[in-house]
PDB file of N, CA and C in Angstrom:
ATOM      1  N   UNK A   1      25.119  19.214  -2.027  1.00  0.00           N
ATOM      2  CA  UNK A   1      24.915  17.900  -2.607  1.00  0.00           C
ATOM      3  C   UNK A   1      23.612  17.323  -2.070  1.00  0.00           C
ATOM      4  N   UNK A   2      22.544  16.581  -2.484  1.00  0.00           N
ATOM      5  CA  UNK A   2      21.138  16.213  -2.724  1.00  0.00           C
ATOM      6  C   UNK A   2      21.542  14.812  -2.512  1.00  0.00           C
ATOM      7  N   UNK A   3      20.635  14.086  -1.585  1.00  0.00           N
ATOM      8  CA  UNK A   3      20.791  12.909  -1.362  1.00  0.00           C
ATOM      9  C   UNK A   3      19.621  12.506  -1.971  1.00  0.00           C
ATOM     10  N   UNK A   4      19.443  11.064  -2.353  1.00  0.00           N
ATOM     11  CA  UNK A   4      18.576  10.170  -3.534  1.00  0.00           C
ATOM     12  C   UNK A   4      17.710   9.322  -2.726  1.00  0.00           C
ATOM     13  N   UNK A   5      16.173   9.439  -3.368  1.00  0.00           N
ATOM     14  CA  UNK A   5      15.704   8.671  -2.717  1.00  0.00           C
ATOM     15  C   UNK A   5      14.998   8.158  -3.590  1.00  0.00           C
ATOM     16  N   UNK A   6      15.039   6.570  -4.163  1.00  0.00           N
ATOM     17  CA  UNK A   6      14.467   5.802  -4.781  1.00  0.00           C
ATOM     18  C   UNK A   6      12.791   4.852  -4.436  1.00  0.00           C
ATOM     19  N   UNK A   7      11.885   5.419  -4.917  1.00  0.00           N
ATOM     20  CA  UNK A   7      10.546   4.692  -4.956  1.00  0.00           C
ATOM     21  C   UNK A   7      10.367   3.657  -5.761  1.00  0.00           C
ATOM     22  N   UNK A   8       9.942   2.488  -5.271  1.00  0.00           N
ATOM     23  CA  UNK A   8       9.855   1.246  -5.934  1.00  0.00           C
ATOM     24  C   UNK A   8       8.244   1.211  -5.432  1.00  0.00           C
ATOM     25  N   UNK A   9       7.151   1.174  -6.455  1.00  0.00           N
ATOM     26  CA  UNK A   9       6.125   0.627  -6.504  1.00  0.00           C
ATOM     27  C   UNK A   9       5.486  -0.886  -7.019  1.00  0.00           C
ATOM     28  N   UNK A  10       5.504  -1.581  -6.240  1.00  0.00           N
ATOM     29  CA  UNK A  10       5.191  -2.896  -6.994  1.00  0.00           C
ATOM     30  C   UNK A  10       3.663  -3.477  -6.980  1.00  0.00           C
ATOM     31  N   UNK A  11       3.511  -3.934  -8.230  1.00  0.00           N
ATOM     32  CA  UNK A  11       2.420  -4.044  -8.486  1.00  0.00           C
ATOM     33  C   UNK A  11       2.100  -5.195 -10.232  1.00  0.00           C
ATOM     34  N   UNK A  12       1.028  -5.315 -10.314  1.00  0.00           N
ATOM     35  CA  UNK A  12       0.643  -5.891 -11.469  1.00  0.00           C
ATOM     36  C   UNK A  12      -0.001  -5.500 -12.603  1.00  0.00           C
ATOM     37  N   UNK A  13       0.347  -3.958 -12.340  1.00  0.00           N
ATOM     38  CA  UNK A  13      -0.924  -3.488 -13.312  1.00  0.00           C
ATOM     39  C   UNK A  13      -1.775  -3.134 -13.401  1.00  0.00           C
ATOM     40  N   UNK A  14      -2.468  -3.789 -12.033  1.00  0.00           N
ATOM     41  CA  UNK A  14      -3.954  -3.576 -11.602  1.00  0.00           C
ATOM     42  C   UNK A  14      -4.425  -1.773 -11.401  1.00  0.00           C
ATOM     43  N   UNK A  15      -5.644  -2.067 -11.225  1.00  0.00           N
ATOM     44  CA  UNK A  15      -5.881  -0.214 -10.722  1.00  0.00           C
ATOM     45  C   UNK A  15      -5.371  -0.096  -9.883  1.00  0.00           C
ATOM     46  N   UNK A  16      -5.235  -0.801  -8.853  1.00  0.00           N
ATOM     47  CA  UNK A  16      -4.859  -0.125  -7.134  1.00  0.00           C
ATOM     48  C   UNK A  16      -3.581  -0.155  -7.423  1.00  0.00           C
ATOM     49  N   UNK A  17      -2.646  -0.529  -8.075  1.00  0.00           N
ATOM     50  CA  UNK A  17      -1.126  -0.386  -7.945  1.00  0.00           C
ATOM     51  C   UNK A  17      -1.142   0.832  -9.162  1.00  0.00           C
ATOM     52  N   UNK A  18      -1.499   0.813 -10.034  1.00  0.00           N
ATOM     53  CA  UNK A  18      -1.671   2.368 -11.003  1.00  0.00           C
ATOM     54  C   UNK A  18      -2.086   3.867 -10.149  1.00  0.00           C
ATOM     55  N   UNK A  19      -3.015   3.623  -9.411  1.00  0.00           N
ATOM     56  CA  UNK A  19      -3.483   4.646  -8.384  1.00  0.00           C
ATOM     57  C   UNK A  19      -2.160   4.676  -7.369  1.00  0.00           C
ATOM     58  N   UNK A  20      -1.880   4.013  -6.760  1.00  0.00           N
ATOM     59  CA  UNK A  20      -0.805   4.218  -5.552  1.00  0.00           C
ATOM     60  C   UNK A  20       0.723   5.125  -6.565  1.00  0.00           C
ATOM     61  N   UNK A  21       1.031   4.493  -7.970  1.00  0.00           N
ATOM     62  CA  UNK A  21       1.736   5.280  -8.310  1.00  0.00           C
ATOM     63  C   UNK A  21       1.683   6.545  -8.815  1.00  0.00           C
ATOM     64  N   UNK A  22       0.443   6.922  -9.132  1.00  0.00           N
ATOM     65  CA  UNK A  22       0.116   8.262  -9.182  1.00  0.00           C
ATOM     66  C   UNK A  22      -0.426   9.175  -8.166  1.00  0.00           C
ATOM     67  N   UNK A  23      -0.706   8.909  -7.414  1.00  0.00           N
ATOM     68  CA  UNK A  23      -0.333   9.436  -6.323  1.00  0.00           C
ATOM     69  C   UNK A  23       0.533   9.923  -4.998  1.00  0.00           C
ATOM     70  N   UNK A  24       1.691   8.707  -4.929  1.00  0.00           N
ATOM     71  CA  UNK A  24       2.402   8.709  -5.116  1.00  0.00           C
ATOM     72  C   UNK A  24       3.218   9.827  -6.051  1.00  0.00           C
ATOM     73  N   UNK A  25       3.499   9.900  -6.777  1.00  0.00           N
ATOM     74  CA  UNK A  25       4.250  10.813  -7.614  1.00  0.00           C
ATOM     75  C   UNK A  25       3.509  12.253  -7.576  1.00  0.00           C
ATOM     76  N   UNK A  26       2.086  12.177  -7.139  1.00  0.00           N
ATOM     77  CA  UNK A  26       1.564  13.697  -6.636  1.00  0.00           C
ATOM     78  C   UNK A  26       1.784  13.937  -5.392  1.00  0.00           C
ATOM     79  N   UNK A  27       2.098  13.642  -4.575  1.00  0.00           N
ATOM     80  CA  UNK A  27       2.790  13.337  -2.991  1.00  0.00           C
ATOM     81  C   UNK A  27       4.153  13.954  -2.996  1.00  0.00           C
ATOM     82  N   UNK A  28       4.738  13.691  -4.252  1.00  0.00           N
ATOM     83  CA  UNK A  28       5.879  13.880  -4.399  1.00  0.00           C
ATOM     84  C   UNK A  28       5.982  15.066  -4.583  1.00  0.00           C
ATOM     85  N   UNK A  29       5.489  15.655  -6.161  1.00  0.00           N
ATOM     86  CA  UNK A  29       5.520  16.607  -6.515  1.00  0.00           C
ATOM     87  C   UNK A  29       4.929  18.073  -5.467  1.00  0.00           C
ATOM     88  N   UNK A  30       3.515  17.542  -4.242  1.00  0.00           N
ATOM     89  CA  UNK A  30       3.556  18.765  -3.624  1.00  0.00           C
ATOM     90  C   UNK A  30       4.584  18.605  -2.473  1.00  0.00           C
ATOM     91  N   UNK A  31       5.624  17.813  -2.030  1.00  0.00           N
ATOM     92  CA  UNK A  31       6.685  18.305  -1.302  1.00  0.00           C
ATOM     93  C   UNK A  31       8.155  18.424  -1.933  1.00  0.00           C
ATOM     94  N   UNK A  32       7.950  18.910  -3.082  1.00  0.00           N
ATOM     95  CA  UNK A  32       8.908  18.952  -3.635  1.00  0.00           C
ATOM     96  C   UNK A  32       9.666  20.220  -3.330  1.00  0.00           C
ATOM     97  N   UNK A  33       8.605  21.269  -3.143  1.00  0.00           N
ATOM     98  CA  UNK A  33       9.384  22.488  -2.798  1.00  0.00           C
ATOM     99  C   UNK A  33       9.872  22.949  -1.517  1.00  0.00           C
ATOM    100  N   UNK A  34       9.454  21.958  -0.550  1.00  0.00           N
ATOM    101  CA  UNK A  34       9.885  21.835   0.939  1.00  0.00           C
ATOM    102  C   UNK A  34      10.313  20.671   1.159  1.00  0.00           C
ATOM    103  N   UNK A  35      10.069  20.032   2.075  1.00  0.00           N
ATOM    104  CA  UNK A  35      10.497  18.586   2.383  1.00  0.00           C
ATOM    105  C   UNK A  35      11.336  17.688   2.412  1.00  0.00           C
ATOM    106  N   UNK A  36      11.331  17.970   0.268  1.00  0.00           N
ATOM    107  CA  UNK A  36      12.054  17.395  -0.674  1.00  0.00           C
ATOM    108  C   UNK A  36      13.100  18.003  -1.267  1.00  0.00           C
ATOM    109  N   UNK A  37      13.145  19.436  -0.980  1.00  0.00           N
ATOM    110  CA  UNK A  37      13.927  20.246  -2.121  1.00  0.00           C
ATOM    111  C   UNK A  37      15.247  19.472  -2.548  1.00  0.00           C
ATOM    112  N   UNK A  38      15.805  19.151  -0.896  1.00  0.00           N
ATOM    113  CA  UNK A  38      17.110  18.655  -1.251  1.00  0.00           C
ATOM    114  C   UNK A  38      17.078  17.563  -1.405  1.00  0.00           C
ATOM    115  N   UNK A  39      16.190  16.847  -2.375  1.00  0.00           N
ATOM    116  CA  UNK A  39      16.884  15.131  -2.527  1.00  0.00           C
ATOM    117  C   UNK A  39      16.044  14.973  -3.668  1.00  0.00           C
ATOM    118  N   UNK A  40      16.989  14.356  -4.547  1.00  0.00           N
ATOM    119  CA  UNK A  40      16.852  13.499  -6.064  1.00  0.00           C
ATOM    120  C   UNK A  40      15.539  12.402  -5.179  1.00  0.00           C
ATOM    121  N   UNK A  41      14.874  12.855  -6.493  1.00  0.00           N
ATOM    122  CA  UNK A  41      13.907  11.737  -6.688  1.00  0.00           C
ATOM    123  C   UNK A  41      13.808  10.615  -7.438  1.00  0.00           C
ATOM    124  N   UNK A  42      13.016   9.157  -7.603  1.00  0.00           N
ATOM    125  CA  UNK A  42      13.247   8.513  -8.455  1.00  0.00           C
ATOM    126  C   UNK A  42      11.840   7.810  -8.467  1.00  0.00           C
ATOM    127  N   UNK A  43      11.173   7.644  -9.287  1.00  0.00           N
ATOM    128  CA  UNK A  43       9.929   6.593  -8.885  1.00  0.00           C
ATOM    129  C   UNK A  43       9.829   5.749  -9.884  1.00  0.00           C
ATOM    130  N   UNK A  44       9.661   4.419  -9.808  1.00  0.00           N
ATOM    131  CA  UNK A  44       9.835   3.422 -10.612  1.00  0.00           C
ATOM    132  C   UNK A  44       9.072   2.183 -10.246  1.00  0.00           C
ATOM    133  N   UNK A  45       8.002   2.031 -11.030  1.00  0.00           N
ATOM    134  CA  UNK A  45       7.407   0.898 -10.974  1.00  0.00           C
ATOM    135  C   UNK A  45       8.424  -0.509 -11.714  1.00  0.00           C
ATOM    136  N   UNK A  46       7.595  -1.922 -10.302  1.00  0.00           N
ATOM    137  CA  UNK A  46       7.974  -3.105 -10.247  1.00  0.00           C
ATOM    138  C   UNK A  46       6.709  -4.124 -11.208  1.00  0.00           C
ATOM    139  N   UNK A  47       6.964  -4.076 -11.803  1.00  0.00           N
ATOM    140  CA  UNK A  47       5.567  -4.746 -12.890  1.00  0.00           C
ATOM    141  C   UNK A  47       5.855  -6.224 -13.026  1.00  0.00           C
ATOM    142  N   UNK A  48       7.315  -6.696 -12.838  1.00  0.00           N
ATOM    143  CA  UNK A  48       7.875  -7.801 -13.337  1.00  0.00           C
ATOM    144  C   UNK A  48       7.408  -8.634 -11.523  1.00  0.00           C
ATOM    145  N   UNK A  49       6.503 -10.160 -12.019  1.00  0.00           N
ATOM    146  CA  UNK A  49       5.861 -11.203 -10.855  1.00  0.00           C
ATOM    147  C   UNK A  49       7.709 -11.244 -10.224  1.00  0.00           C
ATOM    148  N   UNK A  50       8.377 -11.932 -11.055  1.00  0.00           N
ATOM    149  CA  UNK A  50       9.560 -12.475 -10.684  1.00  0.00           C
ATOM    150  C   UNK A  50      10.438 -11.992  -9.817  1.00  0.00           C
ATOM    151  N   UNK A  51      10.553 -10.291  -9.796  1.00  0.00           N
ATOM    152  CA  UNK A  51      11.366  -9.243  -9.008  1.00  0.00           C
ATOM    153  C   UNK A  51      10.500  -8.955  -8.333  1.00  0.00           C
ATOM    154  N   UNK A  52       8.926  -8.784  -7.914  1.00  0.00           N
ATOM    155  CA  UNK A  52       7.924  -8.647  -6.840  1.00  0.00           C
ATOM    156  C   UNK A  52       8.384  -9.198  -5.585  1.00  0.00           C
ATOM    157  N   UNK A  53       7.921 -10.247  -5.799  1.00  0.00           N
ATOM    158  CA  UNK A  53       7.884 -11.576  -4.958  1.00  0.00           C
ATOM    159  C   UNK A  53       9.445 -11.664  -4.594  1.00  0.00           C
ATOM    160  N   UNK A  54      10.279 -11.115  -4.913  1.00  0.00           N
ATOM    161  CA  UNK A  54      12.278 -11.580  -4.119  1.00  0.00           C
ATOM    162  C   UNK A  54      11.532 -10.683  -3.248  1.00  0.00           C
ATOM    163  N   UNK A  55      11.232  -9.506  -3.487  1.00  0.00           N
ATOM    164  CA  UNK A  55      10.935  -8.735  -2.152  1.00  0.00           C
ATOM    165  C   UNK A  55       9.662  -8.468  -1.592  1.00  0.00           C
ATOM    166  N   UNK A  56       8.232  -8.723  -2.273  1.00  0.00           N
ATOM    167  CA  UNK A  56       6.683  -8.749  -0.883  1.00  0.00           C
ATOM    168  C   UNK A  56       6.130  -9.578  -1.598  1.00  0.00           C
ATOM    169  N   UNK A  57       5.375  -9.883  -0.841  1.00  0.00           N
ATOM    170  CA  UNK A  57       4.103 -10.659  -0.687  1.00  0.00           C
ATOM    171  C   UNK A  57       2.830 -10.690  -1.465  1.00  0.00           C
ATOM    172  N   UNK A  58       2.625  -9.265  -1.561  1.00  0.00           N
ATOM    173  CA  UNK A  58       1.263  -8.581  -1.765  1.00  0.00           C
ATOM    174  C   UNK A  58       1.445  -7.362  -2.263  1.00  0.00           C
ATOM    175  N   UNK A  59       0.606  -6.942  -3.520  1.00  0.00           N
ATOM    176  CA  UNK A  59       0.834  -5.714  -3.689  1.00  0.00           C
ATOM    177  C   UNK A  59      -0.636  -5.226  -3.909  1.00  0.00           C
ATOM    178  N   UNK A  60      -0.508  -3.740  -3.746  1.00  0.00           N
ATOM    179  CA  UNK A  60       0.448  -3.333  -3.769  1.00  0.00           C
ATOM    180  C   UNK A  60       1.122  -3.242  -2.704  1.00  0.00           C
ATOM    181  N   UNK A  61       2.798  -2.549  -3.162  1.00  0.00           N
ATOM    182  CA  UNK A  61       3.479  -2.045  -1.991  1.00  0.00           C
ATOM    183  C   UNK A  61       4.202  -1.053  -2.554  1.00  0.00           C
ATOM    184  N   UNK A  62       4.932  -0.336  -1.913  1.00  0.00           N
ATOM    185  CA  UNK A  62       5.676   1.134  -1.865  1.00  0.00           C
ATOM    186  C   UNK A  62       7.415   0.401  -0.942  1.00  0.00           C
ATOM    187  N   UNK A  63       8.497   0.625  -1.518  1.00  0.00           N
ATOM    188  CA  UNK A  63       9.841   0.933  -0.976  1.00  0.00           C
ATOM    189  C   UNK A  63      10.429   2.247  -1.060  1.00  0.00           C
ATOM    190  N   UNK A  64      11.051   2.594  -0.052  1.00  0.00           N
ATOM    191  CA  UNK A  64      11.611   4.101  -0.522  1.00  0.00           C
ATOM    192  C   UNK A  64      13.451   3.420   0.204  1.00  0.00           C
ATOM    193  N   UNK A  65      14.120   3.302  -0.725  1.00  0.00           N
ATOM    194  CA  UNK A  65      15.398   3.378  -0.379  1.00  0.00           C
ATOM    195  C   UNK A  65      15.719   2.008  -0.364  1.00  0.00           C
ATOM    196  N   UNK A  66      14.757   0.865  -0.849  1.00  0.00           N
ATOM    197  CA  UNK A  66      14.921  -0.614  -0.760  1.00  0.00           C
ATOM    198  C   UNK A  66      14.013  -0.948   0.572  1.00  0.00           C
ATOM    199  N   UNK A  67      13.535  -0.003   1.637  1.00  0.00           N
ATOM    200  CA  UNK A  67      13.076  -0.085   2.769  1.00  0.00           C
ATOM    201  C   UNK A  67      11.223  -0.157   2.430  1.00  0.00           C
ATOM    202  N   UNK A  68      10.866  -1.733   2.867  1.00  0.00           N
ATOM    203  CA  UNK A  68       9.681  -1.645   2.292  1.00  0.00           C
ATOM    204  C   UNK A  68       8.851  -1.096   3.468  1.00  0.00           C
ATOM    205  N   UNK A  69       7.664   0.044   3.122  1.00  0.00           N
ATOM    206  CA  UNK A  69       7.173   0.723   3.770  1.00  0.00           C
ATOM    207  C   UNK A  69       5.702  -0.142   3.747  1.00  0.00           C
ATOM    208  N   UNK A  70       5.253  -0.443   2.771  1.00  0.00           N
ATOM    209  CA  UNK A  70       3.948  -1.247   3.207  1.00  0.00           C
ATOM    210  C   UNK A  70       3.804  -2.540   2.209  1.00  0.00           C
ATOM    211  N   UNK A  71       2.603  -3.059   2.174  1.00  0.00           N
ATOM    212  CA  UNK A  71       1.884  -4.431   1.607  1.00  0.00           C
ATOM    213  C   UNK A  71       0.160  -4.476   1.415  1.00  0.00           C
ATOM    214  N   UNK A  72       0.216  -4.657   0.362  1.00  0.00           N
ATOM    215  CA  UNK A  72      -1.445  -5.025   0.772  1.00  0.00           C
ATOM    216  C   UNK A  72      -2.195  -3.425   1.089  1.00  0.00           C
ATOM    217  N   UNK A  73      -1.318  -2.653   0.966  1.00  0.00           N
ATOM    218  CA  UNK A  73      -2.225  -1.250   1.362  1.00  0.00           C
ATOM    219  C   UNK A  73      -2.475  -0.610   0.247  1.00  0.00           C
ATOM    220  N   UNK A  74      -3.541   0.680   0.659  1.00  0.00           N
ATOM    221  CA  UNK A  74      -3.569   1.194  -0.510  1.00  0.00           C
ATOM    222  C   UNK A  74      -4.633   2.603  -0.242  1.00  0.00           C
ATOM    223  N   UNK A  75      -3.371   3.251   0.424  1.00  0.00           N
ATOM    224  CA  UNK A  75      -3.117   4.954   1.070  1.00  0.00           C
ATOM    225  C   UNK A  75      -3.634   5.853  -0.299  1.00  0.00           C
ATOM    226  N   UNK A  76      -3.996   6.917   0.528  1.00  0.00           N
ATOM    227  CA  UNK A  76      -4.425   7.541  -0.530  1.00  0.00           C
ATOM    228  C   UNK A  76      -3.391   8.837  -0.751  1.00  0.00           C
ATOM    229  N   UNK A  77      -3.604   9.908  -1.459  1.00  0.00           N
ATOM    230  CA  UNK A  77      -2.146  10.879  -1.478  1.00  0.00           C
ATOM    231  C   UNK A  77      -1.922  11.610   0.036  1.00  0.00           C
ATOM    232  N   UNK A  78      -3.261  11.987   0.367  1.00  0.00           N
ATOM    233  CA  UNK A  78      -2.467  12.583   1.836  1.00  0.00           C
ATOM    234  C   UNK A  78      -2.144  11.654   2.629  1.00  0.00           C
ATOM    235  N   UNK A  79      -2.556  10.567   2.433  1.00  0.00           N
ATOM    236  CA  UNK A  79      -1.515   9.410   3.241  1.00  0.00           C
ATOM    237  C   UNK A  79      -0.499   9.191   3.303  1.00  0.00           C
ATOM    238  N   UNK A  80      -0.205   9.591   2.058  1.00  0.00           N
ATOM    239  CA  UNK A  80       1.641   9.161   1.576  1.00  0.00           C
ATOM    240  C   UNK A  80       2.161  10.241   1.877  1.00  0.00           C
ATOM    241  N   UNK A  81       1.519  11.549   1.923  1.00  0.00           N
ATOM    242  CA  UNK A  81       2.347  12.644   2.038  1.00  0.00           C
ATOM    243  C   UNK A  81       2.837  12.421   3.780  1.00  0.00           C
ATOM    244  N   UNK A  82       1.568  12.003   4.868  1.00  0.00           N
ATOM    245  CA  UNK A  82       2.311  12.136   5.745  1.00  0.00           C
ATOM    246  C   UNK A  82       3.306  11.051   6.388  1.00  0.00           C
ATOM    247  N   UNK A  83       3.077   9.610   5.409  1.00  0.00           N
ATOM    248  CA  UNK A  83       4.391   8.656   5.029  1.00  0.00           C
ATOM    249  C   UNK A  83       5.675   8.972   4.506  1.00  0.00           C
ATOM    250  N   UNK A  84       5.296  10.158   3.914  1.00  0.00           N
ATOM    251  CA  UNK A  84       6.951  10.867   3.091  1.00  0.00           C
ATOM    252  C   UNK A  84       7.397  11.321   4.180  1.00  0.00           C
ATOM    253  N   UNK A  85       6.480  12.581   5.080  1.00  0.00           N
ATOM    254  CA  UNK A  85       6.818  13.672   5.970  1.00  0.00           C
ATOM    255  C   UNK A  85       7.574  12.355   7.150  1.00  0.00           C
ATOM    256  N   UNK A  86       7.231  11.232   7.521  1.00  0.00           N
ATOM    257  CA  UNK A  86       7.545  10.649   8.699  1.00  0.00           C
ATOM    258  C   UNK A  86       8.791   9.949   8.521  1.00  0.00           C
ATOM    259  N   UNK A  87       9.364   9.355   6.925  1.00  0.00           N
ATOM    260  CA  UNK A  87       9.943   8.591   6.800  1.00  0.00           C
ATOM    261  C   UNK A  87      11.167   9.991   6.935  1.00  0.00           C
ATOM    262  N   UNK A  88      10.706  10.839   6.082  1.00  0.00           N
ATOM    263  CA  UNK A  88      12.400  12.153   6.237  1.00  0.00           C
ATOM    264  C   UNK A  88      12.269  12.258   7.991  1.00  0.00           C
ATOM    265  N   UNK A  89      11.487  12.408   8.550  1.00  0.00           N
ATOM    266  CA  UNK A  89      11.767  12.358   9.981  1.00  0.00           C
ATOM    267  C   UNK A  89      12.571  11.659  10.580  1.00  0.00           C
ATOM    268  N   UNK A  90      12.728  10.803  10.134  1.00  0.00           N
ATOM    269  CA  UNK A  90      13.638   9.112  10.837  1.00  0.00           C
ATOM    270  C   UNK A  90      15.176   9.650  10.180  1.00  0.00           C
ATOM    271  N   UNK A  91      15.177  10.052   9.082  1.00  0.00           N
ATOM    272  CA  UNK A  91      16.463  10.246   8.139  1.00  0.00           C
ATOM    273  C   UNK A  91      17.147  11.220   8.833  1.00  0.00           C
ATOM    274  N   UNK A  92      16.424  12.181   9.084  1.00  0.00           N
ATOM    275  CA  UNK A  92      17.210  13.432   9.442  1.00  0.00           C
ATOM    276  C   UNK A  92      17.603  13.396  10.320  1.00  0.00           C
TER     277      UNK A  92
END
């Protein structure tokens, strides 16, 4: 059984929140065959001001599991990869 891990990207649209989710989702895809094998993925952009703001400040930002990982940043893919690699560290 595969445990789930939900990505919430929030953002406005802008480039830097379009870039963080595609990269993001290429982050994904190269640990998919290690890392990740065993866990459902989900990535889902936050576009809506109203549901932003209940949960940050500033975007962009990145949640993985409801757990907001940043604000105001804006990592590039091997950044996130070793944000993916650190956050399964804590899990496991």
């Amino acid at each position: 059984m595969s445990s789930k891990l939900v990505f919430k990207v929030y953002g406005l649209g802008c480039a830097s929140c379009n870039k963080l989710f595609k990269d993001l989702n290429d982050a994904i895809a190269d640990l998919k065959e290690k890392e990740l094998k065993d866990y459902e993925t989900e990535v889902l952009k936050v576009e809506d001001p109203k549901e932003i703001f209940k949960e940050v400040l500033n975007v962009p930002a990145l949640s993985i599991n409801d757990e907001i990982m940043f604000e105001q940043e804006k990592p590039n893919k091997n950044q996130l990869i070793e944000l993916l690699k650190e956050y399964l560290a804590t899990e496991n």
